[in-house]
Protein backbone atom coordinates (compact mmCIF):
# COMPACT_ATOMS: atom_id res chain seq x y z
CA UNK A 1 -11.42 -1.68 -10.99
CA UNK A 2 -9.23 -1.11 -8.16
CA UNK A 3 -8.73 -4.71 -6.55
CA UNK A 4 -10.36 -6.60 -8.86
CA UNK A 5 -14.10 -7.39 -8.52
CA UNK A 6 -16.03 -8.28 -5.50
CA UNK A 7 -17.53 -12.09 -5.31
CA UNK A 8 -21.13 -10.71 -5.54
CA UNK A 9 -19.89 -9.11 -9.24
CA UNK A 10 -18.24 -12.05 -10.31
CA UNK A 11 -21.43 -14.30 -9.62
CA UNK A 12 -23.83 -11.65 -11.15
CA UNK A 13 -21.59 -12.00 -13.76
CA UNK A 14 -21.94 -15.53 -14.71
CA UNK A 15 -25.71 -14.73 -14.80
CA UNK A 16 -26.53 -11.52 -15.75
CA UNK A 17 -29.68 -11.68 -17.53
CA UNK A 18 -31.45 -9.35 -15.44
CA UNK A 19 -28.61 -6.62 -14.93
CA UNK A 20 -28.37 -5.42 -18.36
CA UNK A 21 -29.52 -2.04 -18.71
CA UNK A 22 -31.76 -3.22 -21.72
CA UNK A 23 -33.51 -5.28 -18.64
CA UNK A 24 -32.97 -2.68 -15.93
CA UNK A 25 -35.12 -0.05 -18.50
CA UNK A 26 -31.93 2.22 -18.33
CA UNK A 27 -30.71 1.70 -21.75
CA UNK A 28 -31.78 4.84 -23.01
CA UNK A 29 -29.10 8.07 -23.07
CA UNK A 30 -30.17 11.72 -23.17
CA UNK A 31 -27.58 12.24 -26.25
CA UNK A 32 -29.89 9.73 -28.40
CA UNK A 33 -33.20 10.79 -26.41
CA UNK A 34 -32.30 14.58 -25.62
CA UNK A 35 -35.85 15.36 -24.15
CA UNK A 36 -35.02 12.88 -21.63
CA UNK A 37 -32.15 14.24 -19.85
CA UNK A 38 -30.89 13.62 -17.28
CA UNK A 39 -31.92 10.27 -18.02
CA UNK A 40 -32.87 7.03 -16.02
CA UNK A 41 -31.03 6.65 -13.30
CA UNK A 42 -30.20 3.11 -11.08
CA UNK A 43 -32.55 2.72 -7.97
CA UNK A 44 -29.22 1.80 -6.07
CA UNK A 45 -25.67 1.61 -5.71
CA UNK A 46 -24.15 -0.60 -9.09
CA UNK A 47 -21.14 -0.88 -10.44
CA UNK A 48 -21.31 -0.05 -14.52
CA UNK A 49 -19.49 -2.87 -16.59
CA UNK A 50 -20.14 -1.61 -20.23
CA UNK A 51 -23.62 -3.01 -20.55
CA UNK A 52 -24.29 -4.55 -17.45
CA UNK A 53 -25.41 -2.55 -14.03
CA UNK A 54 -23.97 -5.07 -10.98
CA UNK A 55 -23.73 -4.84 -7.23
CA UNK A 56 -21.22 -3.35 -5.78
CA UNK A 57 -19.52 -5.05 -2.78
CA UNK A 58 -18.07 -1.55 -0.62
CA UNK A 59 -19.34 2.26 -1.16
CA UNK A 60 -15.63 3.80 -0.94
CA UNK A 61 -13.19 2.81 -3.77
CA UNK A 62 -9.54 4.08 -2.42
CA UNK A 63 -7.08 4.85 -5.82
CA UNK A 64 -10.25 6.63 -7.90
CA UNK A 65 -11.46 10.09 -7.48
CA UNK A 66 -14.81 10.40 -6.17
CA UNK A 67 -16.97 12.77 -8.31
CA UNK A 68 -20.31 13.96 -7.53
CA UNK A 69 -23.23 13.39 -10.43
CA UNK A 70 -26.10 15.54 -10.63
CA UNK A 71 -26.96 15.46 -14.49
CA UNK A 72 -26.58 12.66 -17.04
CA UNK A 73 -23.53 11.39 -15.65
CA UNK A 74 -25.49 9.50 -12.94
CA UNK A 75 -27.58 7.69 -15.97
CA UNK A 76 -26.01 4.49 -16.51
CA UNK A 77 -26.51 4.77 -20.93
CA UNK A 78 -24.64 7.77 -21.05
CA UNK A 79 -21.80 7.28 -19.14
CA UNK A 80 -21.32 3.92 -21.78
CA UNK A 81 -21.36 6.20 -24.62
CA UNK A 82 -19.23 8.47 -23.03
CA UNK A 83 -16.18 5.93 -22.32
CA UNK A 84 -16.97 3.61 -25.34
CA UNK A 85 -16.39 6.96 -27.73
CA UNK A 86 -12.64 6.90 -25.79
CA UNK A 87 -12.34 3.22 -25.91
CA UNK A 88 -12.52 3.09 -22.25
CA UNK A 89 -14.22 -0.09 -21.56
CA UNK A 90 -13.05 -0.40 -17.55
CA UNK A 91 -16.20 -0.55 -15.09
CA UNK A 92 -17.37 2.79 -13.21
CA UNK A 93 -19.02 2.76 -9.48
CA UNK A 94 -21.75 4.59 -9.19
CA UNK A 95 -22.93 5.05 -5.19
CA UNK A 96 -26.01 6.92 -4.25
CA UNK A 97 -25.40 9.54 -2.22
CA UNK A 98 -27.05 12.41 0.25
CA UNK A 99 -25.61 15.16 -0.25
CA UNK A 100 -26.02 18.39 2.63
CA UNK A 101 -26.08 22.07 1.30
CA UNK A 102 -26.17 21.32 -2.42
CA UNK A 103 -29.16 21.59 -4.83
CA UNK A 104 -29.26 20.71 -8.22
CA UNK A 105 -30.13 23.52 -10.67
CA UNK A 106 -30.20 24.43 -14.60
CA UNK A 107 -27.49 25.66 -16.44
CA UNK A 108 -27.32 29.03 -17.85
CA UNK A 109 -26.06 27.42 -21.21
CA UNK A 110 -27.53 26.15 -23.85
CA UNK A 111 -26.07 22.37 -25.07
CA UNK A 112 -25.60 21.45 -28.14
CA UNK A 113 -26.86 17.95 -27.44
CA UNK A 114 -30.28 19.87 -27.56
CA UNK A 115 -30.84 19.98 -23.83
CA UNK A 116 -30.44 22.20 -20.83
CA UNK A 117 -28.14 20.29 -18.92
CA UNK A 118 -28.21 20.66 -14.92
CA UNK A 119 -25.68 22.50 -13.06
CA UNK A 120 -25.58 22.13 -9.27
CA UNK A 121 -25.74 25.56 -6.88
CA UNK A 122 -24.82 26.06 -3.00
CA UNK A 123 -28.38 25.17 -0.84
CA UNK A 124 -27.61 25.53 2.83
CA UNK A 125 -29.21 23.25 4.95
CA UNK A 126 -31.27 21.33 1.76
CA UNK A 127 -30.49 17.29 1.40
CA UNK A 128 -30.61 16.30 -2.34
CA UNK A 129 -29.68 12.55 -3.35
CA UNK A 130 -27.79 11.88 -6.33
CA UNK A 131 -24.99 9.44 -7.61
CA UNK A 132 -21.17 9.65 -6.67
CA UNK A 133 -18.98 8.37 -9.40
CA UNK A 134 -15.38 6.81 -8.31
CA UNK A 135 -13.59 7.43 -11.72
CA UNK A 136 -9.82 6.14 -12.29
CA UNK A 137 -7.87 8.42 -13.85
CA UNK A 138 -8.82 8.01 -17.77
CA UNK A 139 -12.53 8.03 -16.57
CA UNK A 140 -11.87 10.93 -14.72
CA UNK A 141 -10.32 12.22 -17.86
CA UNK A 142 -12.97 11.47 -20.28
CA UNK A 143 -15.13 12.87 -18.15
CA UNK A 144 -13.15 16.55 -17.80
CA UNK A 145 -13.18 16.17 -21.80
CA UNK A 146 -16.97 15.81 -21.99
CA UNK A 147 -17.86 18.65 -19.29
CA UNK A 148 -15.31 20.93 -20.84
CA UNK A 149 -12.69 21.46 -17.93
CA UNK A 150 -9.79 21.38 -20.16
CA UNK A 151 -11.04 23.92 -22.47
CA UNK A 152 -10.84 27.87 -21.50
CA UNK A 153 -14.05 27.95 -23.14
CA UNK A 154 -15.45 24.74 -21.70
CA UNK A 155 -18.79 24.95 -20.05
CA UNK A 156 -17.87 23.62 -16.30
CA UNK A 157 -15.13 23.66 -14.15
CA UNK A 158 -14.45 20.49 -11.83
CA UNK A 159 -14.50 21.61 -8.40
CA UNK A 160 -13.62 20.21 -4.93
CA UNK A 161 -16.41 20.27 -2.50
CA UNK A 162 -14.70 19.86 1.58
CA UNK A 163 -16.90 18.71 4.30
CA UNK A 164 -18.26 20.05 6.47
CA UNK A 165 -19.03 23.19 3.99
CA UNK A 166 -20.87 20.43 1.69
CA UNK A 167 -22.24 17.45 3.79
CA UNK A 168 -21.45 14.16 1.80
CA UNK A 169 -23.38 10.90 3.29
CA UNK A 170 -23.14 7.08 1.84
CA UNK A 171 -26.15 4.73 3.03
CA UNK A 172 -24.09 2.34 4.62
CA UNK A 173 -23.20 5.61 7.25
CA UNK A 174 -19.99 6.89 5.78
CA UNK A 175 -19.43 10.43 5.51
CA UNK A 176 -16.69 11.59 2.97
CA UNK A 177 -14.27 14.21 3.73
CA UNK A 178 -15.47 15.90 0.21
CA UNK A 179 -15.49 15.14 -3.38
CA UNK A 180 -15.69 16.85 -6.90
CA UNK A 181 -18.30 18.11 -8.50
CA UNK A 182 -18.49 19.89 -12.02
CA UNK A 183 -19.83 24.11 -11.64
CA UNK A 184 -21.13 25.75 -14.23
CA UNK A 185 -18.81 28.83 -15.77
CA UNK A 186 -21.95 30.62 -16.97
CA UNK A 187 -23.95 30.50 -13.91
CA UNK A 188 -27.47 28.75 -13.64
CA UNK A 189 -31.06 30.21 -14.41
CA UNK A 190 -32.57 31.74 -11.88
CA UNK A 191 -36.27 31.33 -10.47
CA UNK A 192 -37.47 34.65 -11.45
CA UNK A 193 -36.39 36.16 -7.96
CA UNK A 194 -32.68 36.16 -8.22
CA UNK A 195 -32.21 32.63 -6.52
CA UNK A 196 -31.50 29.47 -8.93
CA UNK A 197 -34.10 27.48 -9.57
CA UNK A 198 -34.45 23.66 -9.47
CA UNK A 199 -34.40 22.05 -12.83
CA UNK A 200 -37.92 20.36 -13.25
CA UNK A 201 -36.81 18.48 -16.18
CA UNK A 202 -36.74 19.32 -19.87
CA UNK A 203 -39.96 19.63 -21.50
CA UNK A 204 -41.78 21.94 -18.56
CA UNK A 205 -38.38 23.92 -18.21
CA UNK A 206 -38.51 24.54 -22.28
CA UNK A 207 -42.27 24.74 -22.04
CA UNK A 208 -41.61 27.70 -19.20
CA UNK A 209 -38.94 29.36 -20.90
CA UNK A 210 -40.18 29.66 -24.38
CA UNK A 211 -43.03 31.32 -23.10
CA UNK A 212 -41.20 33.53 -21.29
CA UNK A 213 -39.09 34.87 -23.95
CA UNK A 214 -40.24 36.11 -27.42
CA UNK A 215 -36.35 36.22 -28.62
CA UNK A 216 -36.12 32.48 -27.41
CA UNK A 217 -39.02 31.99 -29.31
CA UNK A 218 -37.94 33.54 -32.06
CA UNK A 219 -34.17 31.20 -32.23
CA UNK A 220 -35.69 27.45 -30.92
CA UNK A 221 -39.41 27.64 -32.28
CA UNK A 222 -42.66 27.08 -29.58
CA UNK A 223 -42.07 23.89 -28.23
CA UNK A 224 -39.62 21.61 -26.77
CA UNK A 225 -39.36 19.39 -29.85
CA UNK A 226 -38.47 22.48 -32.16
CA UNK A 227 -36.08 23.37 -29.23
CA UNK A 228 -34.06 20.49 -29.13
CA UNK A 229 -34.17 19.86 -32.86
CA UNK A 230 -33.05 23.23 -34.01
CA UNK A 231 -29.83 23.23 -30.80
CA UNK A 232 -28.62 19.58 -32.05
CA UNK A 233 -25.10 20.28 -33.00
CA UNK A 234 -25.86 23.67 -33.77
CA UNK A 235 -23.07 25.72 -31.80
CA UNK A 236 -23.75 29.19 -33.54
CA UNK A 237 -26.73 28.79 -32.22
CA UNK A 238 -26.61 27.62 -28.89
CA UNK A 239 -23.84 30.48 -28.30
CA UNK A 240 -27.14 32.63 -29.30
CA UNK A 241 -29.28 30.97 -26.53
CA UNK A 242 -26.71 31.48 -23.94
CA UNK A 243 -26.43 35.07 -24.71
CA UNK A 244 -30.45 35.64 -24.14
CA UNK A 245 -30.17 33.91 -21.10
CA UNK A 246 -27.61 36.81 -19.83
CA UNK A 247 -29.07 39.46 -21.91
CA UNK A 248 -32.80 38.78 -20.30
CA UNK A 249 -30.89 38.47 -16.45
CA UNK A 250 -32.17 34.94 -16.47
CA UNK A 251 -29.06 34.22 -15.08
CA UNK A 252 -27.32 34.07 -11.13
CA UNK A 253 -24.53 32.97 -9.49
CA UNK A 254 -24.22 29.13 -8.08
CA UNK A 255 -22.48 30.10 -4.78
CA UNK A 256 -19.54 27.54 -5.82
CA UNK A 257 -17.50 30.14 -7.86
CA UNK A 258 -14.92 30.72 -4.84
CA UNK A 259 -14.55 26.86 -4.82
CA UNK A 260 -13.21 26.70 -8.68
């Protein structure tokens, strides 16, 4: 980490019984537990240090690139199994944030992880809190790999957010002149008016859909269990799901396309 650890992570270090996510209840990732997603996330501001969750001396980390998280990369399990499979083993802030003019919607894919992920969309005026993430340049990288952005075919693109179009707000006060945030290429689902709609979580959003939709029915059974297990590393057929999304005009624009 950029400067070396803070003296309140070096002493929670030396006794650190009670930060492991095992202890914190935040061991659990959506990838092993996909009906979870996005996952537990920290009731404050930590610093992630493989298995431990620690406090974090400052909110702003110059050198790393801050990145906003409104899915599973604010849960603490998943971003360890994301850098462990790259051997990255280096330790991740993770700040909570309010964030001005952004809401956090679904996806208009489906993932193969057997979840619908969440994909944020533009909400004047509406405050949402979720985590920042100050990656260093292989986290940063890992996490491009695992959203897509290097792939023409990749599900998001990483986007810059600038204040004052997107209102960025630490607790301690601070307001950031912008940060990154991963958009959606496919869109996100709307709310059955043409606006996006909120993502609820994953078993009444399957619950919702798969009543909704005979063909969905038809590809990922009645239930969100059948759902997720039939997706699971099934591409061919979570190309299929995206398609009914469009096909059925489930789908709308985020209102961050002109910022990709």
């Amino acid at each position: 980490m950029d400067g070396g650890p803070g003296r309140a992570e070096a002493t929670a270090r030396a006794g650190h019984g009670g930060r492991t996510l095992e202890a914190l209840g935040l061991a659990e990732s959506p990838h092993d537990h996909p009906l979870t997603y996005p996952g537990a996330w920290p009731d404050d501001s930590a610093l992630l240090d493989g298995g431990l969750l620690l406090p974090l001396d400052r909110l702003v980390h110059d050198g790393r690139t801050p990145v906003l998280a409104v899915g599973s990369n604010a849960c603490p399990a998943q971003l360890r199994r994301k850098m462990q499979a790259f051997g990255i083993d280096s330790p991740v802030p993770l700040v909570k944030t309010r964030v001005t003019g952004l809401a956090v919607g679904v996806s208009a894919h489906v993932s193969r992880l057997g979840y619908l992920a969440a994909a944020p969309f533009l909400a004047p005026g509406r405050v949402t809190e979720v985590f920042l993430t100050w990656l260093d340049d292989e986290q940063l990288a890992v996490i491009d790999a695992s959203e897509g952005v290097p792939r023409s075919d990749g599900n998001y693109a990483r986007a810059w957010l600038p204040a004052p179009d997107v209102g960025i707000d630490l607790t301690d006060g601070t307001s950031l002149p912008g940060a990154y945030v991963y958009v959606n290429r496919h869109g996100v689902l709307d709310d059955g008016t043409g606006a996006p709609r909120t993502h609820p979580g994953q078993r009444p959003l399957l619950t919702e859909l798969l009543s909704g939709s005979a063909r969905l029915r038809e590809l990922f059974g009645v239930t969100p269990e059948e759902f997720s297990a039939r997706v699971r590393a099934d591409v061919r057929l979570c190309a299929l799901g995206t398609e009914v999304f469009a096909r059925e005009k489930l789908v709308t624009a985020s209102g961050l396309e002109p910022y990709v």
